[in-house]
Protein backbone atom coordinates (compact mmCIF):
# COMPACT_ATOMS: atom_id res chain seq x y z
CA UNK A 1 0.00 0.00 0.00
CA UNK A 2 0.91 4.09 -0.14
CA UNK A 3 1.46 4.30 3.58
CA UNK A 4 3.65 1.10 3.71
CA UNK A 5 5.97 1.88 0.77
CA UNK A 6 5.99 5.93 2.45
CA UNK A 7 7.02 4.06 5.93
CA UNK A 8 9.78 2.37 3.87
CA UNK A 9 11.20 5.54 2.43
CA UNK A 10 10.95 7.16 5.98
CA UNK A 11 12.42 4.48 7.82
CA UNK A 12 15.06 4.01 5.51
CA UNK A 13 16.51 7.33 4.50
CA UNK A 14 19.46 8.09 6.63
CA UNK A 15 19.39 11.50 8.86
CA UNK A 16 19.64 14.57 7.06
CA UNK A 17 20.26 17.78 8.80
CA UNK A 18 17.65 20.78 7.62
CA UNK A 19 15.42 18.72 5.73
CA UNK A 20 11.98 19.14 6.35
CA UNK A 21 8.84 17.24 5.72
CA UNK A 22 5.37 18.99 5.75
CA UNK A 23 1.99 17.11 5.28
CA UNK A 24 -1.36 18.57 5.34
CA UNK A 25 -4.59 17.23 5.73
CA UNK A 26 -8.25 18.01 6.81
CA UNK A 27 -8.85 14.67 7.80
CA UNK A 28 -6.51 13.72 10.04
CA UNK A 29 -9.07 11.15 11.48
CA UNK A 30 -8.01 9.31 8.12
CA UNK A 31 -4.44 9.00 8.48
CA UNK A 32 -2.86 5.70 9.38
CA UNK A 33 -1.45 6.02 13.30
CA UNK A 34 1.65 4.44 12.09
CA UNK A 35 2.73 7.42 10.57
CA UNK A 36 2.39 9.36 13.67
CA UNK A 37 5.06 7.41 15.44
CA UNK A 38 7.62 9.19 16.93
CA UNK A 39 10.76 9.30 14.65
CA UNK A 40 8.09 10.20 11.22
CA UNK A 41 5.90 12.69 11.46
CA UNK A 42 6.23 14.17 15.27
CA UNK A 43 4.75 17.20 15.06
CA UNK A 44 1.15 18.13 14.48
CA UNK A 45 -0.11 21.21 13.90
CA UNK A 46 -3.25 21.73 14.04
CA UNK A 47 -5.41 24.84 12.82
CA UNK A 48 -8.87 25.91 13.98
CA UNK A 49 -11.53 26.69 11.65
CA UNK A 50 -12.12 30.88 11.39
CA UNK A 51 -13.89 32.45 14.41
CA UNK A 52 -16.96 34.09 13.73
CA UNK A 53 -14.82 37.14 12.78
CA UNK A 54 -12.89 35.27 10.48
CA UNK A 55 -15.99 33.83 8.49
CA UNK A 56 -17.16 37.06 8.12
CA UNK A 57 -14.01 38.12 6.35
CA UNK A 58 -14.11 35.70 4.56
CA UNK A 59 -17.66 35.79 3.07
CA UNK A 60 -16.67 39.54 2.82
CA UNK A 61 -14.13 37.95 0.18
CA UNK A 62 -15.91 36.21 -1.30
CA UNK A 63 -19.22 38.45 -1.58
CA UNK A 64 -17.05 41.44 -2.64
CA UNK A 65 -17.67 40.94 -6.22
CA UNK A 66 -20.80 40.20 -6.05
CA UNK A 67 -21.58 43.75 -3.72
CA UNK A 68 -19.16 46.09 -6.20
CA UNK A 69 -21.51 44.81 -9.45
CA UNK A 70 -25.36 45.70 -7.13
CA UNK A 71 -25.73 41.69 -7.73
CA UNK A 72 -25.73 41.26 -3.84
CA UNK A 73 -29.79 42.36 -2.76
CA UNK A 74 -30.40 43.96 0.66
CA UNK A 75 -31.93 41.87 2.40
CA UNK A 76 -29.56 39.25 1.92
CA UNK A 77 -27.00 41.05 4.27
CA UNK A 78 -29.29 39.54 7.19
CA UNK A 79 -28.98 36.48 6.02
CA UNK A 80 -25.31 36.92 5.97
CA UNK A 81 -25.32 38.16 9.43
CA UNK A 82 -26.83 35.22 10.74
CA UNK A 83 -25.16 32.31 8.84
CA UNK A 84 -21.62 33.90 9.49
CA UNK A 85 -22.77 34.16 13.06
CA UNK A 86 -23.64 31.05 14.42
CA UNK A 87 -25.09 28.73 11.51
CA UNK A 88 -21.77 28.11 10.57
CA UNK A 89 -19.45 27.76 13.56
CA UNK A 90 -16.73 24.79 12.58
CA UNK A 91 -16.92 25.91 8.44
CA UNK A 92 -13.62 26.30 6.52
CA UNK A 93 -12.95 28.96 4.43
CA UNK A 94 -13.28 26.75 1.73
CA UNK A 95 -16.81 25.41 3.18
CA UNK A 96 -17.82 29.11 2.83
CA UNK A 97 -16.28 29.72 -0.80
CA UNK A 98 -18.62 27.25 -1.75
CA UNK A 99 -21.67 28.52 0.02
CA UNK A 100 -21.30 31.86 -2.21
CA UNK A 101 -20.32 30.17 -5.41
CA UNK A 102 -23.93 28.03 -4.58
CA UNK A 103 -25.80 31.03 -4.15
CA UNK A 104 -24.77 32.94 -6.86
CA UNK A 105 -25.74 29.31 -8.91
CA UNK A 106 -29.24 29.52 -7.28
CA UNK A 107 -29.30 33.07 -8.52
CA UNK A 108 -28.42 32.29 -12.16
CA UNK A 109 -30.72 29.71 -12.40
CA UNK A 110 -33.14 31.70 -11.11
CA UNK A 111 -32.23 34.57 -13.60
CA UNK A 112 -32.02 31.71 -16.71
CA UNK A 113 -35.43 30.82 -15.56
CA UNK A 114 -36.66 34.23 -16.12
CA UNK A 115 -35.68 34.40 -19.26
CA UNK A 116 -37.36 31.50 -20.50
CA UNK A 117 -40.53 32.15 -19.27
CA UNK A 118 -40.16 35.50 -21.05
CA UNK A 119 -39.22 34.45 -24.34
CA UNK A 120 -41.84 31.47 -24.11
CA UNK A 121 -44.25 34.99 -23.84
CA UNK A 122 -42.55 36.34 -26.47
CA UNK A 123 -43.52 33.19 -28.63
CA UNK A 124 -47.21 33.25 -27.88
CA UNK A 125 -47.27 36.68 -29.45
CA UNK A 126 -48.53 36.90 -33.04
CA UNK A 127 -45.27 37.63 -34.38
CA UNK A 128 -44.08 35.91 -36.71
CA UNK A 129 -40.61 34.14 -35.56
CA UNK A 130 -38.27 35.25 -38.11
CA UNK A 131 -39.05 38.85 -38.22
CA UNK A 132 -36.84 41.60 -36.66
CA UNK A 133 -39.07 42.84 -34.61
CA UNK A 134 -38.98 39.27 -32.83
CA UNK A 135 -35.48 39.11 -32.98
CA UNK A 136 -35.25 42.34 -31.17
CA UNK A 137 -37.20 41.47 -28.59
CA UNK A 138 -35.24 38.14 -28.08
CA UNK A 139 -32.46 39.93 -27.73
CA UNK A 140 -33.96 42.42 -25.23
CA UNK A 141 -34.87 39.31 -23.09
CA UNK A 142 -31.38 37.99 -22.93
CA UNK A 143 -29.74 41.10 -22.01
CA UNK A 144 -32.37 41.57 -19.02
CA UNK A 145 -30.34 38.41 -18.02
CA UNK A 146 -30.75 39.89 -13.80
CA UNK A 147 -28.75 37.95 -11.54
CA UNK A 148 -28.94 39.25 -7.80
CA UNK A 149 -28.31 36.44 -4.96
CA UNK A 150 -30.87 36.93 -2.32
CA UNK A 151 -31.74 35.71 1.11
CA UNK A 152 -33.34 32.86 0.11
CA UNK A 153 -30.39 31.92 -2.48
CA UNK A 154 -28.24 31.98 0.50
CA UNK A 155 -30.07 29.72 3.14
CA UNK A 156 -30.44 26.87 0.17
CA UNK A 157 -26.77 27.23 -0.47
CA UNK A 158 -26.53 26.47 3.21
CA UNK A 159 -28.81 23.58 3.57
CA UNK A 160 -27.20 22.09 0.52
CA UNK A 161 -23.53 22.59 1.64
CA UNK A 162 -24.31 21.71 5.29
CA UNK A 163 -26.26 18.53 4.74
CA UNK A 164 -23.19 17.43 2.16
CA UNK A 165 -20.39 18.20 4.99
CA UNK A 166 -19.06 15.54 6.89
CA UNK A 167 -19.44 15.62 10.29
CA UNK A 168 -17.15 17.33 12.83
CA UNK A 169 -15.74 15.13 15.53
CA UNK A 170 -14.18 17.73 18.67
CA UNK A 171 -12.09 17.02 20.91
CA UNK A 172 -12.96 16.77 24.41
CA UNK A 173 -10.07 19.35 25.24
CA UNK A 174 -11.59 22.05 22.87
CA UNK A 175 -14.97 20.90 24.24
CA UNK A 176 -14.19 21.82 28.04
CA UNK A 177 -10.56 23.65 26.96
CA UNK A 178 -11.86 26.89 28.71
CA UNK A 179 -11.85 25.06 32.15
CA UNK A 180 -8.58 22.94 31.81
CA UNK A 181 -5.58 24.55 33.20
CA UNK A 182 -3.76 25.83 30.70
């Protein structure tokens, strides 16, 4: 297997001064304990998700785009407020990346929708299909393209990102940390 012919190579290669290995992971859960021996991989460093500060920041990223084109509606800020506050406590930057590029898909779809039904109105008009005055209008119907992610485009994203996440397994010391001594 991977791990056995990596413990090899480890295990085998004689001591080099300054040489350093560096291994990242998000599931450390998944990584085989023989690797964790001392003498391979010693030291683990391990990095919290963003604080609720943090998430905003980085929705603020991420939304930035979105708020400098007016494609960002009002009332979604609420929504914002709340899911940075406390809907998604344990999320990873990249967790929230993909709650904004989910939203904005929601949006578009919503906004390709729209279209549709308006050229399917634009075909039950008498006109006839090949005449410019048609073709005008199609074209006026494609450029009305209107894409703005809303509160509701936002709390789908969530349920559809937070039902595909895997669940987070804490540690009793960050459970009851704040009443260990330190």
């Amino acid at each position: 297997s991977v791990v056995n012919q990596l413990l090899a190579k480890m295990d085998g290669v004689k001591a080099m001064d300054n040489v350093l290995v560096i291994g990242l992971t998000n599931r450390r859960d998944l990584i085989d304990p023989a690797l964790l021996r001392p003498g391979r991989l010693e030291v683990h460093l391990e990095i919290e998700p963003p604080d609720e500060a943090g998430r905003r920041d980085i929705l603020d990223i991420h939304l930035r785009r979105l708020r400098d084109a007016g494609r960002l509606a009002h009332c979604a800020e609420d929504a914002l407020a709340s899911i940075a506050s406390d809907k998604t406590q344990g999320w990873s930057g990249a967790d929230l990346a993909g709650l904004v590029r989910s939203a904005t898909s929601f949006a578009l779809q919503r906004g390709l929708d729209q279209v549709e039904e308006d050229a399917a109105r634009l075909d039950a008009t008498a006109l006839p299909s090949a005449s410019p005055v048609a073709k005008a209008r199609a074209s006026q119907v494609a450029k009305g393209l209107e894409i703005l992610v809303r509160a509701d485009d936002l709390m789908r994203a969530y349920l559809e990102i937070e039902e595909a996440r895997p669940r987070q397994r804490f540690s009793l010391r960050r459970a009851v940390g704040r009443f260990l001594p330190t």
